[in-house]
N, C-alpha and C. Protein backbone atom coordinates (compact mmCIF):
# COMPACT_ATOMS: atom_id res chain seq x y z
N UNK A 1 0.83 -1.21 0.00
CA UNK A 1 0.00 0.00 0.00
C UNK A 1 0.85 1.25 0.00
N UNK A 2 1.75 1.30 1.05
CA UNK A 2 2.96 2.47 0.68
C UNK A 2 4.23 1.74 0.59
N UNK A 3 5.28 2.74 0.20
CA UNK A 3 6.39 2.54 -0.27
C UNK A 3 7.64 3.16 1.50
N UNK A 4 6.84 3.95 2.18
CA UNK A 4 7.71 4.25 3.37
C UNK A 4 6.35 4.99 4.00
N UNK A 5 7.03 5.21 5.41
CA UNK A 5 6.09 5.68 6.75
C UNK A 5 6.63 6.73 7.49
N UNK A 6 6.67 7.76 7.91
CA UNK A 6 7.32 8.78 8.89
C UNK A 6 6.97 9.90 9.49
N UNK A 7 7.16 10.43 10.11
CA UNK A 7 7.23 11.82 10.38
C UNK A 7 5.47 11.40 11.55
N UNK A 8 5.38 10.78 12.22
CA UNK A 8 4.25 10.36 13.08
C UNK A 8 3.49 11.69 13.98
N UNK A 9 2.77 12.38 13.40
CA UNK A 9 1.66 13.04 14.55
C UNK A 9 0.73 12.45 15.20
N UNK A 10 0.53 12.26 16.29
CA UNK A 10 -0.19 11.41 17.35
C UNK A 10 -1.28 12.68 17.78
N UNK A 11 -2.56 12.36 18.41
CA UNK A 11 -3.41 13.11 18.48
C UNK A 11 -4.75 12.54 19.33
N UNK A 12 -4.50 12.77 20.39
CA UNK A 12 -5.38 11.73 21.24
C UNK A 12 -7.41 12.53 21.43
N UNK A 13 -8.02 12.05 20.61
CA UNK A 13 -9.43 11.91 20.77
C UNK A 13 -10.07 11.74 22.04
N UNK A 14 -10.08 12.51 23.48
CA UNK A 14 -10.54 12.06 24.66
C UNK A 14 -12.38 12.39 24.43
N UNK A 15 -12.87 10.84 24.91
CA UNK A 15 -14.38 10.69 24.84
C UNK A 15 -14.97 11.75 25.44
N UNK A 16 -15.86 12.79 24.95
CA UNK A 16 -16.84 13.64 26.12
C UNK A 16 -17.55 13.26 26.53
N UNK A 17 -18.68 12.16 26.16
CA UNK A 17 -19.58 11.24 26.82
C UNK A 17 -19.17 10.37 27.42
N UNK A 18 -20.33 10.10 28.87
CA UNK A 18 -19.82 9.23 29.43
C UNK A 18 -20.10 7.51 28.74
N UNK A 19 -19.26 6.80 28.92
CA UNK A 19 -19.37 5.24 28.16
C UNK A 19 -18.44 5.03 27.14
N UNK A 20 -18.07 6.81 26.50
CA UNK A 20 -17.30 6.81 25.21
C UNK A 20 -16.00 6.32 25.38
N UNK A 21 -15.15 5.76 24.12
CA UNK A 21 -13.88 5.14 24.84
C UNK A 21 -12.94 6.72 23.95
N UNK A 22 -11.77 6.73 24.64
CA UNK A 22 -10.70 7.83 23.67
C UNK A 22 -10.51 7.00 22.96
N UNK A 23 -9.67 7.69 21.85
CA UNK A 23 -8.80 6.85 20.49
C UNK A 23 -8.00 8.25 20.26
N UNK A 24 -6.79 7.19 19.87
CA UNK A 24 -5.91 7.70 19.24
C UNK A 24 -5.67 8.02 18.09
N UNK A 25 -5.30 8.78 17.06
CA UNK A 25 -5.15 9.18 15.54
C UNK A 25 -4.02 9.41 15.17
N UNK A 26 -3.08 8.59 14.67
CA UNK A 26 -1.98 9.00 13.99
C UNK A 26 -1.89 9.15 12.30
N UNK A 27 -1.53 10.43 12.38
CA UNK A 27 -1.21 11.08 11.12
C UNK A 27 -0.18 10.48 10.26
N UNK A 28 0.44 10.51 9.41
CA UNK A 28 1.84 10.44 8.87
C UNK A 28 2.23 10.06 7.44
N UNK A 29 3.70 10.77 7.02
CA UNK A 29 3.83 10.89 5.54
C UNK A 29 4.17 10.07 4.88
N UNK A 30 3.87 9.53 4.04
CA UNK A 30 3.74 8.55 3.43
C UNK A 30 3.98 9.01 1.52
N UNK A 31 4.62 7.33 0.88
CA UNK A 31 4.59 7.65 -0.45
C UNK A 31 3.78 5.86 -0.87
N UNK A 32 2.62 6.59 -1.99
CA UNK A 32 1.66 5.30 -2.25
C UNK A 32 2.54 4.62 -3.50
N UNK A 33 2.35 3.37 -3.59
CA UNK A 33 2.93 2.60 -4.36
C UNK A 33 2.66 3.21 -5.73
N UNK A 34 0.84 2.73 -6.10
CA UNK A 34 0.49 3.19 -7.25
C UNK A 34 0.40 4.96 -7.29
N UNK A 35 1.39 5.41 -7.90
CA UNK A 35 1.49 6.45 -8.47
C UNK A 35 2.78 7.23 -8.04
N UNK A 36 3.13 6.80 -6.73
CA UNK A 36 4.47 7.50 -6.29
C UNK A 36 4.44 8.70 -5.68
N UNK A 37 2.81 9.08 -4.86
CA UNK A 37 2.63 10.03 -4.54
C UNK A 37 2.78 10.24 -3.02
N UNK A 38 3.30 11.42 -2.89
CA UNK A 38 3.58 11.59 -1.51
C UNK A 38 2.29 12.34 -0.64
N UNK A 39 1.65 11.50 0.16
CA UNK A 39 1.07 11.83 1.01
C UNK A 39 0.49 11.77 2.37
N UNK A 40 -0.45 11.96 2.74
CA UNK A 40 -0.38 11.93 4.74
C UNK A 40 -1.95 11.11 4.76
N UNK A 41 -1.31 9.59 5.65
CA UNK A 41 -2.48 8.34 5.97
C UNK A 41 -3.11 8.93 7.56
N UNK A 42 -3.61 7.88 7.44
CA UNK A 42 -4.20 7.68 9.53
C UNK A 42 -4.50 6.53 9.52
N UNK A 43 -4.05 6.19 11.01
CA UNK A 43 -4.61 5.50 11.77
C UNK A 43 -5.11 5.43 13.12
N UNK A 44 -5.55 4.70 13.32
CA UNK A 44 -6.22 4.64 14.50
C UNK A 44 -5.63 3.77 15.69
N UNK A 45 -6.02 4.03 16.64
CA UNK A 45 -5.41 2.97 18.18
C UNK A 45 -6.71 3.33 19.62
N UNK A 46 -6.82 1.93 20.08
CA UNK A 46 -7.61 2.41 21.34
C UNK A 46 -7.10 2.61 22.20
N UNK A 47 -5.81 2.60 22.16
CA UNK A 47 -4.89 2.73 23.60
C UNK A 47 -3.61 3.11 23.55
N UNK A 48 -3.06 3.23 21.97
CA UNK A 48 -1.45 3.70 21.48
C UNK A 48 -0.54 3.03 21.27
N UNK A 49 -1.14 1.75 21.46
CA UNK A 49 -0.13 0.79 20.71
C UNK A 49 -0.21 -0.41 19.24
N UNK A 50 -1.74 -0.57 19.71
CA UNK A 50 -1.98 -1.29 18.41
C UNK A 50 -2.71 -0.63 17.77
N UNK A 51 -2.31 -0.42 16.01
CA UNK A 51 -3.04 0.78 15.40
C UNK A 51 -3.31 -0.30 14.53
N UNK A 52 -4.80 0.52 13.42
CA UNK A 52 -5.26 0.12 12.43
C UNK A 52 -5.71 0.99 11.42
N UNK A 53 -4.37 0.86 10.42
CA UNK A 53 -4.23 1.39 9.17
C UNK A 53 -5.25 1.86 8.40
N UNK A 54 -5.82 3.34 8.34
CA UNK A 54 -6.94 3.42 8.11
C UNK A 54 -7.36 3.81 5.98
N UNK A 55 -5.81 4.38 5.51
CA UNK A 55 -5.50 4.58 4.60
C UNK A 55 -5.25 6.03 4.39
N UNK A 56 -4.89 6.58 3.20
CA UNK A 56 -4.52 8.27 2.99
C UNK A 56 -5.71 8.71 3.15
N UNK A 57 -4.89 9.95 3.62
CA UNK A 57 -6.57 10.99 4.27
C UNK A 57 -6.27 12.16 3.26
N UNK A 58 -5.04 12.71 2.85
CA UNK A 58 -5.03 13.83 2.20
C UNK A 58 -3.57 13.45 0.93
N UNK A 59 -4.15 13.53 -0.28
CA UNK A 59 -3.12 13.60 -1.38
C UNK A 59 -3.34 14.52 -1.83
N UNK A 60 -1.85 14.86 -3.00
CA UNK A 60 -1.44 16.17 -3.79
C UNK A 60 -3.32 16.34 -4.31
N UNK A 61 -3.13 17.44 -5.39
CA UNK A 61 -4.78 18.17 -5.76
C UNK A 61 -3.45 18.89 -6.71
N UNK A 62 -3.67 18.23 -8.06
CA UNK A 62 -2.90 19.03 -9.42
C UNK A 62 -3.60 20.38 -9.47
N UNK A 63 -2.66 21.30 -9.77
CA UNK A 63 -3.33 22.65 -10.37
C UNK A 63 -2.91 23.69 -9.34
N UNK A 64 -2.86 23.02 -7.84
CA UNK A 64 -2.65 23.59 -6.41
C UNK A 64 -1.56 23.28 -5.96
N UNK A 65 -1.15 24.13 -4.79
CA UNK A 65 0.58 24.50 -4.21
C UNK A 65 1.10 23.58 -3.75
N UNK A 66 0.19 22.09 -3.87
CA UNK A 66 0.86 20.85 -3.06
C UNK A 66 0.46 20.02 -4.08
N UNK A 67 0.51 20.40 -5.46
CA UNK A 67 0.65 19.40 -6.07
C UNK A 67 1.78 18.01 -7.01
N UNK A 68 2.78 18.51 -6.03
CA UNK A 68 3.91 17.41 -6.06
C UNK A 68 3.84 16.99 -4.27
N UNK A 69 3.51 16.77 -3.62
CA UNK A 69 2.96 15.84 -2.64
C UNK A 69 2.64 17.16 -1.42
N UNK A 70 2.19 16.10 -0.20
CA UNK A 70 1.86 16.17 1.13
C UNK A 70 2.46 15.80 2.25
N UNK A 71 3.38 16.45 3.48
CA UNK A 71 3.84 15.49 4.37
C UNK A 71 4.26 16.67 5.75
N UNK A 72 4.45 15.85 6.72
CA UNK A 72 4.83 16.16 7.82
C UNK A 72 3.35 17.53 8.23
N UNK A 73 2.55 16.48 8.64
CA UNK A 73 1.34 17.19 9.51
C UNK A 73 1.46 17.48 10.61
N UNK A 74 0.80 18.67 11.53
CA UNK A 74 0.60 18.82 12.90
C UNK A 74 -1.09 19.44 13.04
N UNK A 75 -1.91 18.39 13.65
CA UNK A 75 -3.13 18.64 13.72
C UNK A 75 -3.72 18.73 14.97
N UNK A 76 -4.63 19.66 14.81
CA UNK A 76 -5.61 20.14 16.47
C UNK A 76 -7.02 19.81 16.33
N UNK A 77 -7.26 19.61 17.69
CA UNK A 77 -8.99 19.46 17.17
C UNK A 77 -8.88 21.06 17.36
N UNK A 78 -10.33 21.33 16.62
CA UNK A 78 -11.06 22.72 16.94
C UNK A 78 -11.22 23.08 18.06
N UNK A 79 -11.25 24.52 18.35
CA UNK A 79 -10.91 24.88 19.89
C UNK A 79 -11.28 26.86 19.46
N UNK A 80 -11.87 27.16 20.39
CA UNK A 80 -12.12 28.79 20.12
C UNK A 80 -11.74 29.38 21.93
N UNK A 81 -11.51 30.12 21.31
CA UNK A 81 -10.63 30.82 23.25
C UNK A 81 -11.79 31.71 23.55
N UNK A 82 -12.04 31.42 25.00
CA UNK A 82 -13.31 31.47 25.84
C UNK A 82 -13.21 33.34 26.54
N UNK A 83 -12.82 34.08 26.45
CA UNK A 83 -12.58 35.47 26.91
C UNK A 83 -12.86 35.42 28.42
N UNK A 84 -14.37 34.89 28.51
CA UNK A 84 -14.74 34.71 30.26
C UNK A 84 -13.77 33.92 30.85
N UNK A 85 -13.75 32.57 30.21
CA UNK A 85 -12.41 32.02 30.75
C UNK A 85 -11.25 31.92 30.71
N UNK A 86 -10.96 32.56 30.01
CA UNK A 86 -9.46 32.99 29.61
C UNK A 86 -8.51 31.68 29.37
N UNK A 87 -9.55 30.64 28.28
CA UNK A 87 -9.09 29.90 27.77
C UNK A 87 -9.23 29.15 26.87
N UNK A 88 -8.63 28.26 26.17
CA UNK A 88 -9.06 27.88 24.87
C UNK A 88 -10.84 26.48 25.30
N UNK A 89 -11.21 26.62 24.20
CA UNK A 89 -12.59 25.32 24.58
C UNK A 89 -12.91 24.68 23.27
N UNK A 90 -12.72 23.36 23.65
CA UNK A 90 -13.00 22.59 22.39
C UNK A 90 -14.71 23.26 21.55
N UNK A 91 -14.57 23.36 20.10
CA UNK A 91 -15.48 22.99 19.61
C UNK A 91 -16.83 22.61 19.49
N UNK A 92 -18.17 22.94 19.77
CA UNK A 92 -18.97 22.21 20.01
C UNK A 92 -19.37 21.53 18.67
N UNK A 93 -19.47 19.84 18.77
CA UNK A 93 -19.39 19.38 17.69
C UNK A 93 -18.18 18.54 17.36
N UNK A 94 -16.91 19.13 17.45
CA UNK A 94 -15.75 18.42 17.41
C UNK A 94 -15.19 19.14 16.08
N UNK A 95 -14.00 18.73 15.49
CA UNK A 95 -13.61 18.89 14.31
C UNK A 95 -12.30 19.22 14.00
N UNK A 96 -11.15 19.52 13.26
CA UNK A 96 -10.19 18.61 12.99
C UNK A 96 -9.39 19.96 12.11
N UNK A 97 -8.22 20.77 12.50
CA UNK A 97 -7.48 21.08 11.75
C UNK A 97 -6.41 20.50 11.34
N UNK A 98 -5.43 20.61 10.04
CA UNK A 98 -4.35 20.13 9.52
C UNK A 98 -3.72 21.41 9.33
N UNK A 99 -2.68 21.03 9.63
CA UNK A 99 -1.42 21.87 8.93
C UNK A 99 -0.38 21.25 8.48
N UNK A 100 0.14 21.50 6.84
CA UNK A 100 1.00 20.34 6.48
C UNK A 100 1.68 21.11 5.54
N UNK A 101 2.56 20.48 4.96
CA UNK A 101 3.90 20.71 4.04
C UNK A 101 3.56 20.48 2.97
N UNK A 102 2.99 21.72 2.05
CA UNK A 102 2.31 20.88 0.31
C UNK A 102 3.75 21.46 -0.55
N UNK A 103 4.05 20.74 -1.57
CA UNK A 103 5.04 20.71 -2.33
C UNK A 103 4.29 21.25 -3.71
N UNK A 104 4.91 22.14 -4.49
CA UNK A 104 4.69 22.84 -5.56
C UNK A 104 5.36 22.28 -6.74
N UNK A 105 4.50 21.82 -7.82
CA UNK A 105 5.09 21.52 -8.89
C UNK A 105 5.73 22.20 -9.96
N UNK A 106 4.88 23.84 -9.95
CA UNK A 106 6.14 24.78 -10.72
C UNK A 106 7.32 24.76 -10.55
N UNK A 107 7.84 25.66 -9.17
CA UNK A 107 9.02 26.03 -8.12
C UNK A 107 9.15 24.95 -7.35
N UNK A 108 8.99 23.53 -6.74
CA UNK A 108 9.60 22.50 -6.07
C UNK A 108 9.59 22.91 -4.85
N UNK A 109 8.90 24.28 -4.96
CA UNK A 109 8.94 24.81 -2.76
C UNK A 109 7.91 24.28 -2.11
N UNK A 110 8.44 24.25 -0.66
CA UNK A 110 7.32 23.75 0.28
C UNK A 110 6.49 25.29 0.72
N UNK A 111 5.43 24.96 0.74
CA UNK A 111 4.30 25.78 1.79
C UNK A 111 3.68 25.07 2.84
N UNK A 112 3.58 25.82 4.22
CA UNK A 112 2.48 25.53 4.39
C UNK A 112 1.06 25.71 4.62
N UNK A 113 0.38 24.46 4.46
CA UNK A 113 -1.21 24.70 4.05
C UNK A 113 -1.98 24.04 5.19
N UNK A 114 -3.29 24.03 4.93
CA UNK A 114 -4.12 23.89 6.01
C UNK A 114 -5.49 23.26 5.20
N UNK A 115 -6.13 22.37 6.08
CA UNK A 115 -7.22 21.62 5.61
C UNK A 115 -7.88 21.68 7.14
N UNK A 116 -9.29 20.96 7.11
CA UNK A 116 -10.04 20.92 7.86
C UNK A 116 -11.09 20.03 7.49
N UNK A 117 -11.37 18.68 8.73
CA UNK A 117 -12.07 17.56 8.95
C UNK A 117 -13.41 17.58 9.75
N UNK A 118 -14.17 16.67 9.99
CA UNK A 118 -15.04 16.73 10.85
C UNK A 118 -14.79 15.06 11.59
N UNK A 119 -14.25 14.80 10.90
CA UNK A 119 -14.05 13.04 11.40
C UNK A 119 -12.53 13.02 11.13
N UNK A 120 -11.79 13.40 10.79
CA UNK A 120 -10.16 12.96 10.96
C UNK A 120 -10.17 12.33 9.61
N UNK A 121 -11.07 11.85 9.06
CA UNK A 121 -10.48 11.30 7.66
C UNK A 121 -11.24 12.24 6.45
N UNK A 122 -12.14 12.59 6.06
CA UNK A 122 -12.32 13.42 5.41
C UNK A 122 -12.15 14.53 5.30
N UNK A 123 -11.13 15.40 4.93
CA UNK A 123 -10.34 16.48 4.90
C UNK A 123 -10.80 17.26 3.58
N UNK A 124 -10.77 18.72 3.76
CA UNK A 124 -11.22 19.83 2.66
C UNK A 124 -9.69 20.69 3.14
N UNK A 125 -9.31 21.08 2.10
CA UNK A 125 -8.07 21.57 1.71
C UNK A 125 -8.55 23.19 1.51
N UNK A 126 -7.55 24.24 2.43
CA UNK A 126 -8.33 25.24 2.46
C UNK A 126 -6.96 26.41 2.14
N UNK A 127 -5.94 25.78 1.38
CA UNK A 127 -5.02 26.53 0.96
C UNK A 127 -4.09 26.56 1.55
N UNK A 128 -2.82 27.81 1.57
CA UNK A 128 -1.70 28.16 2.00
C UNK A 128 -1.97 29.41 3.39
N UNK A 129 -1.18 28.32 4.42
CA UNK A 129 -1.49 29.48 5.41
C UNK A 129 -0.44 30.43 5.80
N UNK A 130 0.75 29.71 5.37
CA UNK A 130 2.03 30.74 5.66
C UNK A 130 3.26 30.13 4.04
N UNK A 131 3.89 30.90 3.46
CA UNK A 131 4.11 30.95 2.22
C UNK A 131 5.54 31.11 2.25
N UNK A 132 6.62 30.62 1.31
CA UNK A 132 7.87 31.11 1.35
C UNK A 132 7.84 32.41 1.41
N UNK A 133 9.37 32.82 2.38
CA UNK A 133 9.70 34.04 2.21
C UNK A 133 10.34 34.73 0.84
N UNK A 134 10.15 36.29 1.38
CA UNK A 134 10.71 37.08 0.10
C UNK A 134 11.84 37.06 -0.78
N UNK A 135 12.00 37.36 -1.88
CA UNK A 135 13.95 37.18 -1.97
C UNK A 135 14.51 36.68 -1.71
N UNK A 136 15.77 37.22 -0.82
CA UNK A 136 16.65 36.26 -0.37
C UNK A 136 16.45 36.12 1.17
N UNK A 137 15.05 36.46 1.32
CA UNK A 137 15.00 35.89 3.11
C UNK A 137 15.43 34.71 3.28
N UNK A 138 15.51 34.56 4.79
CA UNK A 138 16.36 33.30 5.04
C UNK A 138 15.34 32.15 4.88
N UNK A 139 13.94 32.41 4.76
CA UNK A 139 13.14 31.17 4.28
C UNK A 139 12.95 31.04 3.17
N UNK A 140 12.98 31.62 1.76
CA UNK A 140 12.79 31.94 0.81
C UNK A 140 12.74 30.65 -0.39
N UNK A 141 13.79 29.54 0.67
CA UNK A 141 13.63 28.45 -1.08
C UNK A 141 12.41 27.51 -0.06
N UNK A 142 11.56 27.72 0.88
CA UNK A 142 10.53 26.27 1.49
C UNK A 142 10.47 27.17 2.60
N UNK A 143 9.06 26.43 3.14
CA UNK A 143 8.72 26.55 4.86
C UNK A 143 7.98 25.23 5.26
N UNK A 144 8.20 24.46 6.42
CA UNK A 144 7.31 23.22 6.49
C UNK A 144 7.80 22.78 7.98
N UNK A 145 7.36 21.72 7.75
CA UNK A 145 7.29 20.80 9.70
C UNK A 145 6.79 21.73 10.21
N UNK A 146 5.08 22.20 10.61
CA UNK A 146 4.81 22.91 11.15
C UNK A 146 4.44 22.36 12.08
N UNK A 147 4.40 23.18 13.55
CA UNK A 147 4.10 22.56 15.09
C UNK A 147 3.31 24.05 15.45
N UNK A 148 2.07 23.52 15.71
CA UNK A 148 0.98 24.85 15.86
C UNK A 148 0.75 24.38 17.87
N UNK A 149 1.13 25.48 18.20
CA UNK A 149 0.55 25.77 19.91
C UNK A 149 -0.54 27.08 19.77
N UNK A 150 -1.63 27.20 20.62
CA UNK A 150 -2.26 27.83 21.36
C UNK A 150 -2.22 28.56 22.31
N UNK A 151 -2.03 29.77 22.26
CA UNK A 151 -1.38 30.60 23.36
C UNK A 151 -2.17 30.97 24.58
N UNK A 152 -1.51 31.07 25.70
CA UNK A 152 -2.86 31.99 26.73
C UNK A 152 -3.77 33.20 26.60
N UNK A 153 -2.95 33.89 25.38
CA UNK A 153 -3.80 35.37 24.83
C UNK A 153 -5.09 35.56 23.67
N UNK A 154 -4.91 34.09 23.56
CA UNK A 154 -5.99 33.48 22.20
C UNK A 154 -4.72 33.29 21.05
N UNK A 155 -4.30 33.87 21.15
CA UNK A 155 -3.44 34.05 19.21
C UNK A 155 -3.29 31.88 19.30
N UNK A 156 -2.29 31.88 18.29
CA UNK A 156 -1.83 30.90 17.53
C UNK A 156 -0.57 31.23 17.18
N UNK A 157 0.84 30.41 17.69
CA UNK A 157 1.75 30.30 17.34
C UNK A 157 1.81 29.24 16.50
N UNK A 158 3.23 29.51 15.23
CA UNK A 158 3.61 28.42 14.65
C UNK A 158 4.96 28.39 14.56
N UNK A 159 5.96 27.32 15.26
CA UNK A 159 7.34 26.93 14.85
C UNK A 159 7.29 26.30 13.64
N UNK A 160 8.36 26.53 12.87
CA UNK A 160 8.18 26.41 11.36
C UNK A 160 9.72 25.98 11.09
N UNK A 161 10.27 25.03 10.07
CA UNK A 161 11.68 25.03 9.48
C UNK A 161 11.36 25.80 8.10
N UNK A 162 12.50 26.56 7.82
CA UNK A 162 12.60 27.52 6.70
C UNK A 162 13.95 27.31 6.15
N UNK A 163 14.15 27.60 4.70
CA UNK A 163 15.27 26.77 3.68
C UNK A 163 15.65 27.86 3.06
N UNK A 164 16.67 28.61 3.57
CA UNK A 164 17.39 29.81 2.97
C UNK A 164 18.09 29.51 1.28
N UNK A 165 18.46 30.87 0.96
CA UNK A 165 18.90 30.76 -0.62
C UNK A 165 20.21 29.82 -0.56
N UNK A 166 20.98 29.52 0.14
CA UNK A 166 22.24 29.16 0.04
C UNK A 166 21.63 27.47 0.27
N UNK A 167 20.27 26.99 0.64
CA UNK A 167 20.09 25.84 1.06
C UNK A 167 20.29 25.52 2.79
N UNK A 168 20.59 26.30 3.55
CA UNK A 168 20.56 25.93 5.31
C UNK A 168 19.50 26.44 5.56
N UNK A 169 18.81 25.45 6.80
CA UNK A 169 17.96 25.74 7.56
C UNK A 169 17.93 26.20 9.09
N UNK A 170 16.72 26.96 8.99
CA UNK A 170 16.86 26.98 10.15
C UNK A 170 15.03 27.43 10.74
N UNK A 171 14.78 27.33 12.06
CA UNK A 171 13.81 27.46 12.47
C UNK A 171 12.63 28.80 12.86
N UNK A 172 11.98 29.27 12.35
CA UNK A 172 11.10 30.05 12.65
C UNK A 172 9.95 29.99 13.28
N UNK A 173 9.33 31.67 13.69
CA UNK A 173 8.13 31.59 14.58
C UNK A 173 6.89 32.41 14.30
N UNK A 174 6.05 32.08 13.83
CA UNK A 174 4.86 33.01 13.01
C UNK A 174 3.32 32.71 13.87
N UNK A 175 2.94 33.43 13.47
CA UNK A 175 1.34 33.75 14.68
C UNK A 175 0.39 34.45 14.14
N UNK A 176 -0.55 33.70 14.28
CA UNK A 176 -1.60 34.64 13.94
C UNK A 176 -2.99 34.75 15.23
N UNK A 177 -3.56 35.70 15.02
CA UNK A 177 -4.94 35.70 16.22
C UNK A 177 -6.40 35.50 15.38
N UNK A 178 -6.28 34.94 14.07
CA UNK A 178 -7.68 33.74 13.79
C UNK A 178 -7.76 32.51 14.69
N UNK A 179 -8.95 32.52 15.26
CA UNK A 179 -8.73 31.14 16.30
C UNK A 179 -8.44 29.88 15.22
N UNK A 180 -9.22 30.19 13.60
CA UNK A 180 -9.35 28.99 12.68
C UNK A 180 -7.78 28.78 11.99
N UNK A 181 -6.86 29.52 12.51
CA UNK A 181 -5.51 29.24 12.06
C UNK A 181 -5.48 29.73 10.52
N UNK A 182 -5.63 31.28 10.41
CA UNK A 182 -5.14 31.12 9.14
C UNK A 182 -4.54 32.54 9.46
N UNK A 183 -3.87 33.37 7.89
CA UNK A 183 -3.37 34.44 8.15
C UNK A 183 -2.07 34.70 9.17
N UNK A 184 -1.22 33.54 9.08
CA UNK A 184 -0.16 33.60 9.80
C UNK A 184 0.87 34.98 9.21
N UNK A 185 1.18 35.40 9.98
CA UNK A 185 2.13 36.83 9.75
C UNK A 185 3.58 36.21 11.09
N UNK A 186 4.96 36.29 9.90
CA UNK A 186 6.11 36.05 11.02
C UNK A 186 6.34 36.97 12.07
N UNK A 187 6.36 36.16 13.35
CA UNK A 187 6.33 36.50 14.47
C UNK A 187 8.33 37.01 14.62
N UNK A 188 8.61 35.91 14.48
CA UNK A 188 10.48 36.45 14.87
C UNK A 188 10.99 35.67 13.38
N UNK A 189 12.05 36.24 12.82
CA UNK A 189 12.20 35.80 11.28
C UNK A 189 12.85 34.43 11.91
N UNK A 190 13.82 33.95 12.48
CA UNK A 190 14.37 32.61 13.20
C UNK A 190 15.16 32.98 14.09
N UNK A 191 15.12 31.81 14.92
CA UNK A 191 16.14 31.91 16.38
C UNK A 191 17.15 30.78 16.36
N UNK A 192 18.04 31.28 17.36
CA UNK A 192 19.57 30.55 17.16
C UNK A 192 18.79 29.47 18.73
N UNK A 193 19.62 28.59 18.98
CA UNK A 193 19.71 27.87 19.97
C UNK A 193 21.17 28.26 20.89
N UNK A 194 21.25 28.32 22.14
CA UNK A 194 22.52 28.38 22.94
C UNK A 194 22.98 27.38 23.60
N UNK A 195 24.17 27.49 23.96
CA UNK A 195 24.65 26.61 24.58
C UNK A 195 24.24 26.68 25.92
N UNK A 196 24.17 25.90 26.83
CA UNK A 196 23.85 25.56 28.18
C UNK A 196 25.45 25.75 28.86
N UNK A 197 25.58 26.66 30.00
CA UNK A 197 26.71 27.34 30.48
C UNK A 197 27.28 26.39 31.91
């Protein structure tokens, strides 16, 4: 069915009813035999260890910015930040963002894009939410591996890897305050790591 497996987002489903059991959802990038296409499966687990292969949830879409493949997802359920409570609250209803790495068949750059589920496997593809940088910014040839947190102020952070003109990477931080995650604007262009003294 695929040709390789990686890049694993885990995503735990806790039951709101009582009787309901949790499940687990793992995401991950994948290339399908027939056709050679790179894209992102699921599966499922009742407890995190034994999963069942549920098949691809999201492939390339010719014509669009990920149409040389799909990979390395980080997904949230739906969640809107409560002002009275000064905190985020699931969804009523439930429902399922993606954020993933679509590959461009003009230019060969990564973006990333964003889709949205109601069940974890049927996914609607809702474009590019944060885009290579300008020129010769230091993200300028890709942006991808996105890791989306939720802040205490409502906004939406995103750590991001970005692929400068010379080809090195390095890591960035972009945010936006749509609770639905879109309209990301860079927060810090990238940060160094230090040594521990």
């Amino acid at each position: 069915e695929e040709l390789y497996v990686g890049w694993p987002e885990v995503v735990v489903d806790v039951a709101e009813e009582e009787g309901e059991d949790s499940k687990f959802y793992m995401f991950y990038s994948t290339m399908t035999k027939e056709g050679k296409e790179k894209a992102i499966a699921c599966a499922v687990s009742p407890d995190g260890f034994r999963w069942e292969k549920k098949g691809v949830c999201l492939r390339p879409s010719q014509g669009e910015e990920d149409a040389a493949g799909c990979a390395r997802c980080n997904v949230v359920k739906d969640a809107i930040y409560d002002v009275e409570k000064d905190d985020w609250v699931y969804k009523p209803g439930g429902g399922w963002t993606m954020f993933y790495e679509g590959v461009a068949k003009e230019d060969g750059k990564h973006r990333i894009m964003r889709a949205v589920s109601k069940d974890g496997f049927q996914w609607t593809k809702t474009g590019v939410v944060l885009d290579v940088g300008q020129g010769d910014d230091w993200d300028c040839n890709g942006v991808g591996s996105p890791s989306v947190l939720r802040m205490d102020d409502g906004s939406i952070r995103m750590y991001y890897t970005g692929v400068g003109p010379d080809q090195t990477t390095a890591i960035g931080i972009a945010k936006t305050i749509d609770e639905d995650g879109v309209g990301f604007e860079r927060e810090q262009a990238q940060f160094t790591f230090t040594d521990k003294e």
